[in-house]
PDB file of N, CA and C in Angstrom:
ATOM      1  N   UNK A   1     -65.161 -68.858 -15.727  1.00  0.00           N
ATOM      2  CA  UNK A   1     -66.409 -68.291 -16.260  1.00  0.00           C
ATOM      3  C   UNK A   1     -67.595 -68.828 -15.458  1.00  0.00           C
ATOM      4  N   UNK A   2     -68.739 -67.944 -15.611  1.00  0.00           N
ATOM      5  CA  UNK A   2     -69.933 -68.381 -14.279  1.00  0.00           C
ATOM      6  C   UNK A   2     -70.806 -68.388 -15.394  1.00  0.00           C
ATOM      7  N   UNK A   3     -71.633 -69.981 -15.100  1.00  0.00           N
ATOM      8  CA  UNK A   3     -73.384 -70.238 -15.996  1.00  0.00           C
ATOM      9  C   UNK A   3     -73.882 -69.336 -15.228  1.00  0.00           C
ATOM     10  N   UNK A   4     -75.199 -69.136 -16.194  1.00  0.00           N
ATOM     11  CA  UNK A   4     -76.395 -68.776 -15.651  1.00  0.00           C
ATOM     12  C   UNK A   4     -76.939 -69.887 -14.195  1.00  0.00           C
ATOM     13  N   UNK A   5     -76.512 -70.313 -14.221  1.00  0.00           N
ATOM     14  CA  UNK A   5     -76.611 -71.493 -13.013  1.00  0.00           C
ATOM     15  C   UNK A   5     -75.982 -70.927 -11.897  1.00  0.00           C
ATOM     16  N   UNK A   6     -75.082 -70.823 -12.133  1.00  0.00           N
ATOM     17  CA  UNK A   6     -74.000 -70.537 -11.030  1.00  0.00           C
ATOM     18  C   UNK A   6     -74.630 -69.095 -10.330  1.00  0.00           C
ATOM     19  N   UNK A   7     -74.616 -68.179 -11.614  1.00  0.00           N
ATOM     20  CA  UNK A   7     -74.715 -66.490 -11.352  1.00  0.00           C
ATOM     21  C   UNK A   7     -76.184 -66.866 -10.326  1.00  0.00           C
ATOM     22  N   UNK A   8     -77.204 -67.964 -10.624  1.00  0.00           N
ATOM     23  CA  UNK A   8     -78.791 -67.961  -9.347  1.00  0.00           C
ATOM     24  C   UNK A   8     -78.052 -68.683  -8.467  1.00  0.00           C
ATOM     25  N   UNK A   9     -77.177 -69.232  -8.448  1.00  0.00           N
ATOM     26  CA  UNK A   9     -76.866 -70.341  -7.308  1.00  0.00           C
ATOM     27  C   UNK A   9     -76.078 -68.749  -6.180  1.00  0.00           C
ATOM     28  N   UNK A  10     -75.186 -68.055  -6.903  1.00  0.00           N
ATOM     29  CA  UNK A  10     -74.621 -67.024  -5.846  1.00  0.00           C
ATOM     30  C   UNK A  10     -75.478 -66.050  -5.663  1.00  0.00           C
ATOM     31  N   UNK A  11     -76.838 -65.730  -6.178  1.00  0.00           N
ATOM     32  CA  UNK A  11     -77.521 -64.627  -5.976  1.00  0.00           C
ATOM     33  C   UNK A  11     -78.707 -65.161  -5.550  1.00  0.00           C
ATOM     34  N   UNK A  12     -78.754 -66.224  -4.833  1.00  0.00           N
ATOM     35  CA  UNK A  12     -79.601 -66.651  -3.870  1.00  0.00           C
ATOM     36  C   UNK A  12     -78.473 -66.893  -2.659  1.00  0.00           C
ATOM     37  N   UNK A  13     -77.721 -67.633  -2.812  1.00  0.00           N
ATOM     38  CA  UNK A  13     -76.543 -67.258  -1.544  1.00  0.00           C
ATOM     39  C   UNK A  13     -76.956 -66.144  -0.367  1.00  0.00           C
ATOM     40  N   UNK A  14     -76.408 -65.292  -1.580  1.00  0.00           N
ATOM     41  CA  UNK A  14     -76.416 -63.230  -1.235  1.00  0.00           C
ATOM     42  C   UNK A  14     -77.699 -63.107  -0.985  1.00  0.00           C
ATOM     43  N   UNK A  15     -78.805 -63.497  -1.167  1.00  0.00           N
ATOM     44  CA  UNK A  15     -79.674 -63.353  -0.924  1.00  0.00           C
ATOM     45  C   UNK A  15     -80.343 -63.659   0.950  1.00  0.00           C
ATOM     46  N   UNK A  16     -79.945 -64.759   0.642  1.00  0.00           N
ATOM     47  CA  UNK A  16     -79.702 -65.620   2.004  1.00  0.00           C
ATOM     48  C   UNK A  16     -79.751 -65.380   2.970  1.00  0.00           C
ATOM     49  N   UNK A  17     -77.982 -64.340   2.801  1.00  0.00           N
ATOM     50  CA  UNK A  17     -76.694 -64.105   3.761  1.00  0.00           C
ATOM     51  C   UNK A  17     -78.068 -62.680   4.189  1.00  0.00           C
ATOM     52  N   UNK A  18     -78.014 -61.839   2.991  1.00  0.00           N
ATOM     53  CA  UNK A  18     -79.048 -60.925   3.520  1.00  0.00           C
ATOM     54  C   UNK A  18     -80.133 -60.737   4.504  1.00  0.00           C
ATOM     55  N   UNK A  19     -80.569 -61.778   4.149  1.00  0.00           N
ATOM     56  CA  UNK A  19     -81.591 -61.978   4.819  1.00  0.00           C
ATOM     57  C   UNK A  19     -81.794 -62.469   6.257  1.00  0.00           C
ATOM     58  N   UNK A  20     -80.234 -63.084   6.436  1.00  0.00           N
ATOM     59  CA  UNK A  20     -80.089 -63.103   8.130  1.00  0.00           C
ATOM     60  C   UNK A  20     -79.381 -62.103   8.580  1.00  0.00           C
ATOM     61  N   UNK A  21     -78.704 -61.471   7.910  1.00  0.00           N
ATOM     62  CA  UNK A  21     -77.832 -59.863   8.431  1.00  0.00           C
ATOM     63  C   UNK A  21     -79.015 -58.949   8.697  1.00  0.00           C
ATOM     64  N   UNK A  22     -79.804 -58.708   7.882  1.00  0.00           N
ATOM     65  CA  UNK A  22     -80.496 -57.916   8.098  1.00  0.00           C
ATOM     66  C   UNK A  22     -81.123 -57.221   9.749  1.00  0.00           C
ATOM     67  N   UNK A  23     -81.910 -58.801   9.794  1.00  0.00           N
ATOM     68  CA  UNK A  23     -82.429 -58.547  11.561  1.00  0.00           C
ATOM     69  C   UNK A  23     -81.416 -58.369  12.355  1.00  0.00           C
ATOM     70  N   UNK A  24     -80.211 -58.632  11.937  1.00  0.00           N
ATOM     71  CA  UNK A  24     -79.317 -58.122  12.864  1.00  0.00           C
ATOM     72  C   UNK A  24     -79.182 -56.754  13.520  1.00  0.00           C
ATOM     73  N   UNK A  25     -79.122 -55.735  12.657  1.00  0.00           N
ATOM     74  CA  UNK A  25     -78.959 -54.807  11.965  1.00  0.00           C
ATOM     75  C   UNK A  25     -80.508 -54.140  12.356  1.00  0.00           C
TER      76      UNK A  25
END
């Protein structure tokens, strides 16, 4: 099971990851 902790800890991750794929792209 995922805290509310966890669920910002992976959706800043993803956020992240996004955010350097992007300029790729």
């Amino acid at each position: 099971a995922l805290t509310k902790r966890d669920m910002q800890r992976i959706v800043s991750a993803c956020n992240a990851l996004g955010g350097l794929l992007q300029p790729a792209y």
